[in-house]
Protein backbone atom coordinates (compact mmCIF):
# COMPACT_ATOMS: atom_id res chain seq x y z
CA UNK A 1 -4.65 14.90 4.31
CA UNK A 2 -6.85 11.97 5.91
CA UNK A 3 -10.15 11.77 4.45
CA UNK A 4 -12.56 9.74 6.29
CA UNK A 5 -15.32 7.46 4.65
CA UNK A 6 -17.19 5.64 7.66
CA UNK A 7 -17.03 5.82 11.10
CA UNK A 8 -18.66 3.22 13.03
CA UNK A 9 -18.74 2.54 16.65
CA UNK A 10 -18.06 -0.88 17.89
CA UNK A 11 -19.02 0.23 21.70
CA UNK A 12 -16.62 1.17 25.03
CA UNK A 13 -15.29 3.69 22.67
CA UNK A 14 -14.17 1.26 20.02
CA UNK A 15 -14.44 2.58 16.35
CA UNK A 16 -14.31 1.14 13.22
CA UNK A 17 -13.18 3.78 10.65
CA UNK A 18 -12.60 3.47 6.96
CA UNK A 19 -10.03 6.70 5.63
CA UNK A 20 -7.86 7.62 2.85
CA UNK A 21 -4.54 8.84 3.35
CA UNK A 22 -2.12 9.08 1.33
CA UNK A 23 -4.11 7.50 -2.19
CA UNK A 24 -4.90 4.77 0.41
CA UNK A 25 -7.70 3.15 2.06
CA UNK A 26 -7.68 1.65 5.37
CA UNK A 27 -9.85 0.38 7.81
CA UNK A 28 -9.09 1.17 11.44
CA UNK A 29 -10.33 -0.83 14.47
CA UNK A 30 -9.36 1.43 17.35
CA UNK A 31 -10.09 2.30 20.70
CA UNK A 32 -10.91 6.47 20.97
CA UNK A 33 -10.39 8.70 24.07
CA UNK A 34 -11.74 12.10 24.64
CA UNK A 35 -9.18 14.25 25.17
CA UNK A 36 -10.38 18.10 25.70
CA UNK A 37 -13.91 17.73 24.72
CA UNK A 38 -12.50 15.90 21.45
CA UNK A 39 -12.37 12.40 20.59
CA UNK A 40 -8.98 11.04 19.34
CA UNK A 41 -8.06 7.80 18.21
CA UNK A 42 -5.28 5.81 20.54
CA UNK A 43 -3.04 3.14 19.93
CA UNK A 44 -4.47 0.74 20.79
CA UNK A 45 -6.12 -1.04 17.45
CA UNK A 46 -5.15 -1.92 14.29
CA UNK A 47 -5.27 -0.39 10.57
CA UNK A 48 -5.52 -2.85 8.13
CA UNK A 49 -5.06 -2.14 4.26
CA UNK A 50 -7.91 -3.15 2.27
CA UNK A 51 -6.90 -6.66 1.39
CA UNK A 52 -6.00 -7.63 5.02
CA UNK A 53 -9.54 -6.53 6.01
CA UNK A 54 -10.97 -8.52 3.21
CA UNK A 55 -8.73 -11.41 4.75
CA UNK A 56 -10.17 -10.64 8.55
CA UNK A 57 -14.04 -10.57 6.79
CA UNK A 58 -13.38 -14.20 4.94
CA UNK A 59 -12.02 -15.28 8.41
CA UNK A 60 -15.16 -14.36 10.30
CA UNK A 61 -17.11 -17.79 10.31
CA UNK A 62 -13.85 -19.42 10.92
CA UNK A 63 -13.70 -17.30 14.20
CA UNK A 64 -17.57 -17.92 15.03
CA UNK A 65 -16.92 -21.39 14.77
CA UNK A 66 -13.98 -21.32 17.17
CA UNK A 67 -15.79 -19.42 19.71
CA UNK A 68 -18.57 -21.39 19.66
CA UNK A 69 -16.24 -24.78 19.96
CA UNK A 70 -14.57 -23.00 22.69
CA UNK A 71 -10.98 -23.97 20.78
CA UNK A 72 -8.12 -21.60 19.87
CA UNK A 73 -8.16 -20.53 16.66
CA UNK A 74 -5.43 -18.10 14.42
CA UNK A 75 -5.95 -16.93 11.12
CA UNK A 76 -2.51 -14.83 9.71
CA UNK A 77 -4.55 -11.60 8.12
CA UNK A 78 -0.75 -11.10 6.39
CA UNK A 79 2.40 -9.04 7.43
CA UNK A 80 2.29 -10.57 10.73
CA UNK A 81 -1.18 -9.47 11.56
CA UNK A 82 -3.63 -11.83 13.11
CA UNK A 83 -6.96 -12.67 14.34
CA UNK A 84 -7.03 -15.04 17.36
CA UNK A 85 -9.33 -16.73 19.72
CA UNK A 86 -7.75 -18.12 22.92
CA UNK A 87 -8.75 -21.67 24.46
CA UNK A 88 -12.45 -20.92 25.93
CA UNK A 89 -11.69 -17.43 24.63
CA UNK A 90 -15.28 -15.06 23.69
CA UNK A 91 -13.15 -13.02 22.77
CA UNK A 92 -11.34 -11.99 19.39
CA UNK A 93 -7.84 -10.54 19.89
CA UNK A 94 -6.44 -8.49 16.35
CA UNK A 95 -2.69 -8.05 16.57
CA UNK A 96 0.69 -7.50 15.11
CA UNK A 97 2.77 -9.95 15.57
CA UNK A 98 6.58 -10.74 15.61
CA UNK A 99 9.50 -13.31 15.20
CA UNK A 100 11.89 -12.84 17.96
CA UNK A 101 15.39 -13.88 17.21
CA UNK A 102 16.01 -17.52 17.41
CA UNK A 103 12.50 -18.36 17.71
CA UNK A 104 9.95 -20.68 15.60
CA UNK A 105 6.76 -18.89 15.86
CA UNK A 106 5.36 -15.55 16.27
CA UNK A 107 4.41 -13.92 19.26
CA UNK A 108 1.65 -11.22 19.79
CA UNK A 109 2.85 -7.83 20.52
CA UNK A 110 1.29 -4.60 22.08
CA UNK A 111 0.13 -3.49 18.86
CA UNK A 112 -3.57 -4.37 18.64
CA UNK A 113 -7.09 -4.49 20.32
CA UNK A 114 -9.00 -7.52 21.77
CA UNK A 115 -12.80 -7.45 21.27
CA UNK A 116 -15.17 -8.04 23.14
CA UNK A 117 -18.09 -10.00 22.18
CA UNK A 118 -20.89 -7.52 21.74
CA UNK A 119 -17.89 -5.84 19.86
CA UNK A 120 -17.20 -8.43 17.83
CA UNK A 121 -20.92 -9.08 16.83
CA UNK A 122 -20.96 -5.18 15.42
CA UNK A 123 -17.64 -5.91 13.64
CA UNK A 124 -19.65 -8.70 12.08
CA UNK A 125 -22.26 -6.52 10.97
CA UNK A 126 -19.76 -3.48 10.05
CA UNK A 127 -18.55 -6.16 7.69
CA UNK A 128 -21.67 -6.66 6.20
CA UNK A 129 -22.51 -2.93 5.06
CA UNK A 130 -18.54 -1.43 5.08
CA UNK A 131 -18.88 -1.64 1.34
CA UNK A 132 -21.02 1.07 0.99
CA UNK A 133 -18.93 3.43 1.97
CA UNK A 134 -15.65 1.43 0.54
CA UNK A 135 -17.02 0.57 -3.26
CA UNK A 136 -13.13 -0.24 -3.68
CA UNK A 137 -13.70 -3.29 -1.78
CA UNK A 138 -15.69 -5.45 -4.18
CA UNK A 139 -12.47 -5.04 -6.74
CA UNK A 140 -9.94 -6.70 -3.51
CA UNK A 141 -8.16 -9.54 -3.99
CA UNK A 142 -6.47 -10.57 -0.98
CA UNK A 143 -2.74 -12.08 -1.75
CA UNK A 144 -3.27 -15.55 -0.91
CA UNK A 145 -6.14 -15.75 -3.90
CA UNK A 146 -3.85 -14.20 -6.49
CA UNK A 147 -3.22 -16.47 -9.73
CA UNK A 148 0.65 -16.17 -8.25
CA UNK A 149 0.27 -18.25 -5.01
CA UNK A 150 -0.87 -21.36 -6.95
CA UNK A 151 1.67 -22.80 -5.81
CA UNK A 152 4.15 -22.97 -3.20
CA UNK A 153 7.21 -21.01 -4.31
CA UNK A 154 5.03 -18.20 -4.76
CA UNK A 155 3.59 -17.80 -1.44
CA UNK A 156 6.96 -18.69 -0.26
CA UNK A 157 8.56 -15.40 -1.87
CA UNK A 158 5.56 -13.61 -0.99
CA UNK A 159 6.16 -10.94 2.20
CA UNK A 160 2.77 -10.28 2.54
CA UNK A 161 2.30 -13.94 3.43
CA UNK A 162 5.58 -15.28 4.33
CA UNK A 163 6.93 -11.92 6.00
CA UNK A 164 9.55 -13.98 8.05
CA UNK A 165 10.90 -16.54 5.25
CA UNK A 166 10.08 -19.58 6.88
CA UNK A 167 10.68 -22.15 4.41
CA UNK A 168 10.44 -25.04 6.76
């Protein structure tokens, strides 16, 4: 049974939502509908596990700075999963990606949510208080910082953050 910790609205119907399921904690970014006088989440959004959100949170002045340079930026969040800004993008797009058969790079797939920026600037603050409803979070490591990525052969044979094998 899902168990939910925090649920924080980003605006337009955009939540962020921290839940245990399964022994697990997650934190969903999603879009919500109301569907018969209830609200429901959608698909479209993402649930990251713990240590991908702590990857999205050490990301977040990388992003600012982007934005503000009007540059693209893309930070991998692991499994695929990224945060992006577009050239002269305001925006922050968090999606799944993919590696299409015979292809180099990753492409973005339906699987996400783009934020807008007075919904980015409350993700930005949901990052800042999130831990106290998520105490778990100060004991997160995300996988690139582990003593076993040192060096290259273990992020290599990592599939959090080499999910495709590229060894190139």
């Amino acid at each position: 049974m899902e168990k939910t910790r925090s649920n924080i609205e980003l605006g337009n119907n955009r939540f962020v939502q921290a839940t245990e399921w399964k022994e697990e904690i997650r934190i969903d970014i999603r879009e919500w509908e109301l569907k018969d006088g209830q609200r429901t989440p959608t698909k479209r959004g993402l649930g990251l596990p713990l240590h991908r959100w702590k990857m999205l949170v050490d990301s977040l002045d990388f992003l600012d700075q982007a934005i503000m340079e009007k540059r693209e930026y893309k930070s991998h969040l692991g499994r695929n999963m990224y945060a992006t800004i577009g050239p002269n993008s305001v925006c922050v797009d968090l999606r799944q990606h993919i590696l299409p058969p015979q292809q180099t790079d990753v492409v973005p797939t339906r699987k996400g949510i783009t934020l807008r920026p007075t919904e980015y600037a409350k993700l930005k603050d949901v990052a800042r208080i999130i831990s106290d409803f998520v105490p778990d979070l100060s004991t997160v490591v995300p996988c690139p910082y582990n003593s076993d990525h040192q060096n290259q052969l273990g992020f290599l044979t990592c599939s959090e953050c080499n999910p495709n094998h590229c060894t190139e």
